[in-house]
C-alpha atoms as a PDB file:
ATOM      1  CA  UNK A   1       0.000   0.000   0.000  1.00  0.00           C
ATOM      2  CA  UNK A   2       2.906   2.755   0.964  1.00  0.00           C
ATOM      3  CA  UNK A   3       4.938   1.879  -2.422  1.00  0.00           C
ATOM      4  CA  UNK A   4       1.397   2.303  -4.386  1.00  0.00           C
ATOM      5  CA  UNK A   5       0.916   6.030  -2.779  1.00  0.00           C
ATOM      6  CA  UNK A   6       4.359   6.691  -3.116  1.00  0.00           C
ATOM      7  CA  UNK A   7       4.091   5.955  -7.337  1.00  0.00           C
ATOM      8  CA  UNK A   8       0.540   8.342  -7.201  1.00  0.00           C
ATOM      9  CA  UNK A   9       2.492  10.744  -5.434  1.00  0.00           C
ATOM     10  CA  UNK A  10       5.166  11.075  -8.059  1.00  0.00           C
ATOM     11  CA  UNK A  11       2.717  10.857 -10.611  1.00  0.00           C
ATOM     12  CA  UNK A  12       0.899  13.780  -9.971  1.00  0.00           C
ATOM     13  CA  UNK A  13       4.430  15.991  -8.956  1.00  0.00           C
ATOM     14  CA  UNK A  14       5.018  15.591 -12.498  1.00  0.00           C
ATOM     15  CA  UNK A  15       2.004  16.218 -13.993  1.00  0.00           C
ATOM     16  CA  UNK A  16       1.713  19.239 -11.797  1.00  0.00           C
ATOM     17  CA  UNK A  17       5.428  20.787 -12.713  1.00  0.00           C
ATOM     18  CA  UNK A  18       3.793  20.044 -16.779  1.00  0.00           C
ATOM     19  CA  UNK A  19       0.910  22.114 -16.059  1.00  0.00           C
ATOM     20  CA  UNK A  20       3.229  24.746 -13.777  1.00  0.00           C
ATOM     21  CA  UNK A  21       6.011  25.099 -16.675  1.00  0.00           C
ATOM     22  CA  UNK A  22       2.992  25.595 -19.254  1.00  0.00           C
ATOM     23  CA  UNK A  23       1.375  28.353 -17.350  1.00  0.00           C
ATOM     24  CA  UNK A  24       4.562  30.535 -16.259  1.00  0.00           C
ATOM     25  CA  UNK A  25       3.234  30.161 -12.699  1.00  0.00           C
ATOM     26  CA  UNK A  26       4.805  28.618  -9.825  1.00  0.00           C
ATOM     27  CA  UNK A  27       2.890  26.017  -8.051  1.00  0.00           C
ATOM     28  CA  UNK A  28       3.564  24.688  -4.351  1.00  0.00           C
ATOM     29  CA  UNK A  29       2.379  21.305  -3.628  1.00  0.00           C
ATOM     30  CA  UNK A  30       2.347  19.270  -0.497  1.00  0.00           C
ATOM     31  CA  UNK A  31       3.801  15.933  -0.998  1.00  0.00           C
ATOM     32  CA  UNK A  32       5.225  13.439   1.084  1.00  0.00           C
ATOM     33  CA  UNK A  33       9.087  13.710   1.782  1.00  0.00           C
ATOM     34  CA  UNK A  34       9.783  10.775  -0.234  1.00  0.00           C
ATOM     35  CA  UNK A  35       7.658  11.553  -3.269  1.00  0.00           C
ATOM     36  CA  UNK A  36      10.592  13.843  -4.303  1.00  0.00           C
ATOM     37  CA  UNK A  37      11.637  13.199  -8.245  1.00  0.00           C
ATOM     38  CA  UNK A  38      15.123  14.212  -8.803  1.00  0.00           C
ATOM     39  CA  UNK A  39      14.236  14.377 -12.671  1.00  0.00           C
ATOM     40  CA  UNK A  40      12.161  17.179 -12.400  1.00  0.00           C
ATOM     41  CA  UNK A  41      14.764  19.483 -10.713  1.00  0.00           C
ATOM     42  CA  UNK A  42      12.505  19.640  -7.566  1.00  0.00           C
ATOM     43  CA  UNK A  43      13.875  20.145  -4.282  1.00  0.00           C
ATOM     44  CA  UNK A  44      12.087  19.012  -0.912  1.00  0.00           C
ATOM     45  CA  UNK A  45      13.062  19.485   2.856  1.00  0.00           C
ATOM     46  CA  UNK A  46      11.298  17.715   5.913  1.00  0.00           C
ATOM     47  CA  UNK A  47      10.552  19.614   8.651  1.00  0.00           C
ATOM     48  CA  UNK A  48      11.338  18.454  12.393  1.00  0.00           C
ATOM     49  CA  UNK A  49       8.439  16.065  13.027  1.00  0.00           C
ATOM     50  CA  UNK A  50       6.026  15.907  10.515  1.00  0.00           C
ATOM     51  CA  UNK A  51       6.191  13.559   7.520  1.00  0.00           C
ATOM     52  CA  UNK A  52       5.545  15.870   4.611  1.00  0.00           C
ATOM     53  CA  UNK A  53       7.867  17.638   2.517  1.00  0.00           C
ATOM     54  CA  UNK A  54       7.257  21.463   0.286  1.00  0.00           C
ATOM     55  CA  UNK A  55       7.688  21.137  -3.077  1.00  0.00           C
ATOM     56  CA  UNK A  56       9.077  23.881  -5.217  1.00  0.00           C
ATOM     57  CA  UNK A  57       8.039  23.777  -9.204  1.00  0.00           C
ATOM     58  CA  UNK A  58       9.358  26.989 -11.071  1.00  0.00           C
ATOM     59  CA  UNK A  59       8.448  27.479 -14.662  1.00  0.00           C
ATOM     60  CA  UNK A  60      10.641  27.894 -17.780  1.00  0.00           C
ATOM     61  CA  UNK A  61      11.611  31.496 -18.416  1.00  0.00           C
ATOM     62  CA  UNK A  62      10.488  31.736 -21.975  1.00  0.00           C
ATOM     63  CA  UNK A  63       6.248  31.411 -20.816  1.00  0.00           C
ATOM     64  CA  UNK A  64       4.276  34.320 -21.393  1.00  0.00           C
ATOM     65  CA  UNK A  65       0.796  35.821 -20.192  1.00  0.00           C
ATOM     66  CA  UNK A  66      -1.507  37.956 -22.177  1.00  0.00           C
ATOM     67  CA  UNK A  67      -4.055  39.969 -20.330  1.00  0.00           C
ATOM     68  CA  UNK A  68      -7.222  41.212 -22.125  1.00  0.00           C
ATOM     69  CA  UNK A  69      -6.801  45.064 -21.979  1.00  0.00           C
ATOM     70  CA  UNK A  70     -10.460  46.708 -20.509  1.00  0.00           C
ATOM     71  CA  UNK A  71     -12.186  48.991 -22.395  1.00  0.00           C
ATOM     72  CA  UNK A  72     -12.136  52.854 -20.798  1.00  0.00           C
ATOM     73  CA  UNK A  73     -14.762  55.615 -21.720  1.00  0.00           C
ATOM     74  CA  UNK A  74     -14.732  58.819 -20.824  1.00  0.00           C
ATOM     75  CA  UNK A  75     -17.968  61.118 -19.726  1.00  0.00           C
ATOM     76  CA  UNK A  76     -17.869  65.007 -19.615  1.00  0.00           C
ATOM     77  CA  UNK A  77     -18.598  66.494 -16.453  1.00  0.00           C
ATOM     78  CA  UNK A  78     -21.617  68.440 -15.357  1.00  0.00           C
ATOM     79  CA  UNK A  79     -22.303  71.880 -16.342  1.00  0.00           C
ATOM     80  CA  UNK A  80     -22.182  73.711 -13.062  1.00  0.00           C
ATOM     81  CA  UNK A  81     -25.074  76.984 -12.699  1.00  0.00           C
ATOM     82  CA  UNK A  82     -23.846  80.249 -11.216  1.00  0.00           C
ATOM     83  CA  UNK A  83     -26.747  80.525  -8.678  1.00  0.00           C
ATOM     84  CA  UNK A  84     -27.423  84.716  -8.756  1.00  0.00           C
ATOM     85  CA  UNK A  85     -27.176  86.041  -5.095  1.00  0.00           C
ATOM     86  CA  UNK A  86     -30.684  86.795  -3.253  1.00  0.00           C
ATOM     87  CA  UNK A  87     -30.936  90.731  -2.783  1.00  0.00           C
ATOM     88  CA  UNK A  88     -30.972  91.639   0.954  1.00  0.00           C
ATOM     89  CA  UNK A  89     -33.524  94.129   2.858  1.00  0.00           C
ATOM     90  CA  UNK A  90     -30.998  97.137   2.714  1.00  0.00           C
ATOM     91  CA  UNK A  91     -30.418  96.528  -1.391  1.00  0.00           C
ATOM     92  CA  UNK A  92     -34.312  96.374  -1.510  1.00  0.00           C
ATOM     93  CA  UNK A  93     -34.688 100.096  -0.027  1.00  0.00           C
ATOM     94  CA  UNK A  94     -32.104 101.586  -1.949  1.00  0.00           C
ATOM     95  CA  UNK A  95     -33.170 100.519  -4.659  1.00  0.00           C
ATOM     96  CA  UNK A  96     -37.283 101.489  -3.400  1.00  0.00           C
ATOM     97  CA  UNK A  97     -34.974 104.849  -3.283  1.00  0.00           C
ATOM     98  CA  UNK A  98     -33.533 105.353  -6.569  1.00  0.00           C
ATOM     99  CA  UNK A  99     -36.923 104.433  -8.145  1.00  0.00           C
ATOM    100  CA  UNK A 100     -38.867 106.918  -6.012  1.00  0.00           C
ATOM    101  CA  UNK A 101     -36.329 109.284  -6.922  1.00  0.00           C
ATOM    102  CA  UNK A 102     -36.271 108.549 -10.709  1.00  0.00           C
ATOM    103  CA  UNK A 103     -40.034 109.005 -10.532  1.00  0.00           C
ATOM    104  CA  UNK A 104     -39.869 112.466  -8.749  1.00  0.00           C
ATOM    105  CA  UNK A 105     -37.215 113.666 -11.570  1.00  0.00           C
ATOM    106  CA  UNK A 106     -40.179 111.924 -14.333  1.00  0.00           C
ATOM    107  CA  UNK A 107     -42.787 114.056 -12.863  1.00  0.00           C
ATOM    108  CA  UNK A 108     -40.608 117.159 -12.971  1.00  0.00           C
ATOM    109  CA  UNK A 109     -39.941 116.675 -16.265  1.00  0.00           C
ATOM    110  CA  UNK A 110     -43.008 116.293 -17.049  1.00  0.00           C
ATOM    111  CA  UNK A 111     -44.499 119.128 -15.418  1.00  0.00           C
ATOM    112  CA  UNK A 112     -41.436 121.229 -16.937  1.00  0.00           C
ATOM    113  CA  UNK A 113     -43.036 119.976 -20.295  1.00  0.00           C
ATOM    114  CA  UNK A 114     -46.244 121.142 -20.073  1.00  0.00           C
ATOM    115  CA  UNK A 115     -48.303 124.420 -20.000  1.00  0.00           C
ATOM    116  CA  UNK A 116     -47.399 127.069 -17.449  1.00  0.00           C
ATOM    117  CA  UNK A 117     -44.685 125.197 -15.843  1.00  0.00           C
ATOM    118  CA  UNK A 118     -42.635 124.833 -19.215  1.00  0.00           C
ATOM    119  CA  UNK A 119     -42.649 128.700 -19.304  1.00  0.00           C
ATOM    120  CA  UNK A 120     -41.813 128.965 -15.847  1.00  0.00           C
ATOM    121  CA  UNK A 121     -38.571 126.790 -16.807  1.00  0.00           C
ATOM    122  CA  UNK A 122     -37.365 129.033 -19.239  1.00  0.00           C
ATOM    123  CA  UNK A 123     -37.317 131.805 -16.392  1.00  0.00           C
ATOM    124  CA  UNK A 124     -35.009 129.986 -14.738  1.00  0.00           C
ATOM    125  CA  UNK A 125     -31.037 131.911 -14.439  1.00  0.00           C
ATOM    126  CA  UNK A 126     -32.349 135.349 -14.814  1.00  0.00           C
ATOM    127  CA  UNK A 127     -31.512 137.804 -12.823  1.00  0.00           C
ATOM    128  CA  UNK A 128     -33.691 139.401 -10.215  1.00  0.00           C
ATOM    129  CA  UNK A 129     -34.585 143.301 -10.642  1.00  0.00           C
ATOM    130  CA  UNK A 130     -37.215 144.795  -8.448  1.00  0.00           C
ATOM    131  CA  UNK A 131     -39.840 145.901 -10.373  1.00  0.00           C
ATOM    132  CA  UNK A 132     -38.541 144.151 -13.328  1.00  0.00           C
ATOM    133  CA  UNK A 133     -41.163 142.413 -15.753  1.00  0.00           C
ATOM    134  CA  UNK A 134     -39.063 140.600 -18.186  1.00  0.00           C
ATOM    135  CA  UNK A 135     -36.342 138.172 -18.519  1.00  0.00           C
ATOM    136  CA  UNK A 136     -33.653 141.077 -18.384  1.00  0.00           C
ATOM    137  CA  UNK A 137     -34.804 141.492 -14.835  1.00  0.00           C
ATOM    138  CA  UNK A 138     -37.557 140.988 -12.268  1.00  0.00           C
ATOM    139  CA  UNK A 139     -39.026 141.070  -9.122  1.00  0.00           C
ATOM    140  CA  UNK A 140     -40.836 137.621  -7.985  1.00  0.00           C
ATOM    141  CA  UNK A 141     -44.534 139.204  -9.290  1.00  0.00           C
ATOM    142  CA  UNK A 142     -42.757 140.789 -12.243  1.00  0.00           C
ATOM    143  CA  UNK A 143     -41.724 137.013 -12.997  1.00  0.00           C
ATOM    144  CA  UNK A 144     -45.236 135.340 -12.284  1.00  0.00           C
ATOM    145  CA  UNK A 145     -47.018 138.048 -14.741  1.00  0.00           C
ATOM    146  CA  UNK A 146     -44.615 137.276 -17.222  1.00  0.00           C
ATOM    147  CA  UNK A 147     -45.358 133.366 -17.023  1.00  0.00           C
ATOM    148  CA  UNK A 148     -48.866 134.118 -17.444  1.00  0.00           C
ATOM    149  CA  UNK A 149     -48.677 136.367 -20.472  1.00  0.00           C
ATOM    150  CA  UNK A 150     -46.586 133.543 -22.686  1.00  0.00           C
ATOM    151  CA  UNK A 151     -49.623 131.528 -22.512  1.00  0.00           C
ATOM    152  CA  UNK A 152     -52.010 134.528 -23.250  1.00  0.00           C
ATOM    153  CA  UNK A 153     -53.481 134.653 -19.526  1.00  0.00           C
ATOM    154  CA  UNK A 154     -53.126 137.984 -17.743  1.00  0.00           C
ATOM    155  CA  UNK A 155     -53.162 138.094 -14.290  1.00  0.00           C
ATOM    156  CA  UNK A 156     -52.292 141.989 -12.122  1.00  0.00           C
ATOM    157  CA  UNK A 157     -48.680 142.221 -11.501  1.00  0.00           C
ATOM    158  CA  UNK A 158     -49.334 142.268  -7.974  1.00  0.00           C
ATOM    159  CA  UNK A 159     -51.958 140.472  -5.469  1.00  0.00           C
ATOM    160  CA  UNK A 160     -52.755 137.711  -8.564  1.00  0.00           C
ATOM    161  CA  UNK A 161     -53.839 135.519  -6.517  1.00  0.00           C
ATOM    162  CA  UNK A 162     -56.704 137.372  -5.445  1.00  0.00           C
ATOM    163  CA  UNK A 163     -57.841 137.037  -8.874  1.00  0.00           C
ATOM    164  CA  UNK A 164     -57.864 133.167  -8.579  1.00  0.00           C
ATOM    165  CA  UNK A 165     -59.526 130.171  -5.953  1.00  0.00           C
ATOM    166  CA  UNK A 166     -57.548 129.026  -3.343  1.00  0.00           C
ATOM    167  CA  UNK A 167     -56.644 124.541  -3.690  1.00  0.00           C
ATOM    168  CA  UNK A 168     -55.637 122.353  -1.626  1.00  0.00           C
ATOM    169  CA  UNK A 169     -53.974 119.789  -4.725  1.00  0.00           C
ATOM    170  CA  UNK A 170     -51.821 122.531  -6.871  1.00  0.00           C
ATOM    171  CA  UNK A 171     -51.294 121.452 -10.293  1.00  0.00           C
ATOM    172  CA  UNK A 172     -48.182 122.735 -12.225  1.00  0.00           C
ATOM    173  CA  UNK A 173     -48.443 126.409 -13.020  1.00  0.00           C
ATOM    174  CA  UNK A 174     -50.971 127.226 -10.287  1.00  0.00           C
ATOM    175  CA  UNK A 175     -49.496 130.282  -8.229  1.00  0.00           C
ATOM    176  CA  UNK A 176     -47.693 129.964  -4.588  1.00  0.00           C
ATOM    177  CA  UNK A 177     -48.152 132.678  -2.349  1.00  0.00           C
ATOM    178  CA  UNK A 178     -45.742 132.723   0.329  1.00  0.00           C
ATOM    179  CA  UNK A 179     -45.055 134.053   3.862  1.00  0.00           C
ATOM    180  CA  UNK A 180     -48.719 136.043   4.065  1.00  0.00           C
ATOM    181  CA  UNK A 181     -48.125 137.823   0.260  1.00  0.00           C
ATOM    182  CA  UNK A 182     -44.198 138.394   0.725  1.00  0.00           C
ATOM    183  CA  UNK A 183     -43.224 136.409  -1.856  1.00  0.00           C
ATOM    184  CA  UNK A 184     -44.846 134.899  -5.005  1.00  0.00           C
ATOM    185  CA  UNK A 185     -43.438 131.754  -7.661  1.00  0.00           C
ATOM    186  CA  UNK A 186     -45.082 129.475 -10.144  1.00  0.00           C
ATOM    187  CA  UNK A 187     -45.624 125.820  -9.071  1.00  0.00           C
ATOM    188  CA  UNK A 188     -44.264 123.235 -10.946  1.00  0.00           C
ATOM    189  CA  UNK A 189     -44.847 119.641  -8.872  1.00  0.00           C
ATOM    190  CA  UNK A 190     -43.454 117.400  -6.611  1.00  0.00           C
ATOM    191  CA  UNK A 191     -43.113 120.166  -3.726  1.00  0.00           C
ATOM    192  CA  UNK A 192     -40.844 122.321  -6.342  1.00  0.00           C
ATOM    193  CA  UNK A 193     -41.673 126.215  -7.849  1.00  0.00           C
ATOM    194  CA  UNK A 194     -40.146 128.320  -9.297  1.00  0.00           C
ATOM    195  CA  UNK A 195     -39.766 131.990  -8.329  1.00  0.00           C
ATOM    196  CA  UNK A 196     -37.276 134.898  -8.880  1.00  0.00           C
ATOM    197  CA  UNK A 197     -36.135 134.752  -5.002  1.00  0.00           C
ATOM    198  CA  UNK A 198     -34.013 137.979  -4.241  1.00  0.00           C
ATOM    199  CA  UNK A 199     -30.652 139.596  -6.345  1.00  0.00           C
ATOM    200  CA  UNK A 200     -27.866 137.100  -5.255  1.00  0.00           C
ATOM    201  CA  UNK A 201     -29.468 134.138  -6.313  1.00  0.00           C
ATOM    202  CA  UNK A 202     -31.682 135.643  -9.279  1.00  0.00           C
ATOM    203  CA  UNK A 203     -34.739 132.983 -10.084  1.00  0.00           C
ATOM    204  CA  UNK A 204     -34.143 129.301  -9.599  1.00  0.00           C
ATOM    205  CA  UNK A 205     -35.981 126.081  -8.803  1.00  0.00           C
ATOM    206  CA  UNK A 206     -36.399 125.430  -5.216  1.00  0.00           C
ATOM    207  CA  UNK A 207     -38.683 123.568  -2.842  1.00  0.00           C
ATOM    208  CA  UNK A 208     -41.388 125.033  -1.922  1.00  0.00           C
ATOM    209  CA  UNK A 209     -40.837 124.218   1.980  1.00  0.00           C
ATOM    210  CA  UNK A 210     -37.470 126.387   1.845  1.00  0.00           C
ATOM    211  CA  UNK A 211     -38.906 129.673   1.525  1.00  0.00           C
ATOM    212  CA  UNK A 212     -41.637 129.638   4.378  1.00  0.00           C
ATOM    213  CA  UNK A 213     -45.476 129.050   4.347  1.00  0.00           C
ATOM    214  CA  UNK A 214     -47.180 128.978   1.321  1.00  0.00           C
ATOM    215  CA  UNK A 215     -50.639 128.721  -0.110  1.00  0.00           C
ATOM    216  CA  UNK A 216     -51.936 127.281  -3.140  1.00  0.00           C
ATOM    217  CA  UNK A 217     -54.167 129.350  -6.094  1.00  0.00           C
ATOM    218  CA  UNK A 218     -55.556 128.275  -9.499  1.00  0.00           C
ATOM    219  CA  UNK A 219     -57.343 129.237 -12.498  1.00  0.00           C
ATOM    220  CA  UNK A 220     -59.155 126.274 -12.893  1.00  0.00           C
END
C-alpha cells in the first residue's frame, strides 16, 4: 500500500510541474518527503516532526501571459449653474430709493413739459430786478405776470392771486403765495416752484418748503 501512494504521489508531482512550466506560474504542492523526483529538478526538505515535505516547481523562463486590456470611456462632467445672489432688505430700499427718486425727476420733467410750468422753466437763471417784468430782470410778481402772459393769460402784476380760488392739490403752473403775500413763484410739482427769489441768487428752482409758508391758487 505505501509503495502504491508513493508511485501516485510522483505521478501527480510531475504532472503538476507540466501544467506549472505551461502556465509561467509557480505552483507549491504538499507531498510526502519521499515523493521527491530528482528528474524534475525539484527540491524538498522535511521539517522536524512531521512527515511531509514542500515542493518547489518553477516554470521555464520563456512562458508568457496575455491579459485582455479593458475597455475605458470617458464622460464630460456636469455643467455647473452660477446661482445669482438673493438681494438683501438694505439693497431692496435703496433701490425702493432710486426708483422713487427717478419718478420724482419723471414728474418734474413732465411738469417742466407742459403748460405754465414749461414757461416757468425758461425763467429759470435770470436775474432778479425789483420791479422788473421781463427776462432782463424781475421782481418775484414781475416774474409770475410774465409766465402768465406767454400763454395769453393775464393776471395783475401784484396780489394775482386774489384774482384766482384758493386749492388744496396745486397742479403745475398754479401760483404759490408765500409768507402772508411776501413772496410769489409758479408751481411746478413734486413740492418744487419756481420763483425769482431775491438779487444774489436771481430765479431758480427750489422747494417750496425752503422759503416759508405757502398757499396754493388756481385758475381752474
Amino acid at each position: 500500500m505505501s509503495k502504491a501512494v508513493t508511485a501516485n504521489a510522483g505521478t501527480v508531482g510531475r504532472q503538476a510541474a507540466v501544467i506549472a512550466a505551461a502556465s509561467g506560474l509557480i505552483l507549491s504542492v504538499g507531498m510526502p518527503a519521499n515523493a521527491a523526483d530528482t528528474n524534475l529538478g525539484v527540491s524538498a526538505s522535511t521539517e522536524s516532526g512531521s512527515q511531509s515535505a514542500q515542493l518547489a516547481v518553477t516554470a521555464e523562463p520563456t512562458a508568457t501571459i496575455s491579459f485582455e486590456r479593458p475597455a475605458v470611456t470617458t464622460k464630460a462632467a456636469p455643467k455647473v449653474e452660477t446661482l445669482r445672489a438673493q438681494s438683501t432688505g438694505s439693497d431692496s430700499t435703496e433701490a425702493d430709493g432710486e426708483a422713487k427718486a427717478g419718478k420724482l425727476a419723471d414728474a418734474v420733467s413732465s411738469a417742466a413739459a407742459s403748460g405754465l410750468a414749461a414757461i416757468a422753466y425758461t425763467g429759470i437763471g435770470s436775474p432778479y430786478v425789483w420791479g422788473g417784468t421781463t427776462p432782463s430782470g424781475w421782481d418775484c410778481s414781475g416774474f409770475t405776470q410774465w409766465v402768465y402772459a406767454q400763454a395769453g393769460i393775464s393776471i395783475p402784476r401784484t396780489n394775482a392771486w386774489n384774482a384766482m380760488k384758493p386749492t388744496a392739490t396745486p397742479a403745475p403752473g398754479d401760483l404759490v403765495m408765500q409768507n402772508g403775500g411776501a413772496h410769489v413763484g409758479i408751481y411746478v410739482g413734486n413740492g418744487m416752484m419756481i420763483s425769482a427769489l431775491n438779487p444774489s441768487q436771481g430765479t431758480i428752482l427750489h422747494a417750496v418748503s425752503a422759503t416759508g409758508t405757502s398757499a396754493f391758487y388756481t385758475l381752474r
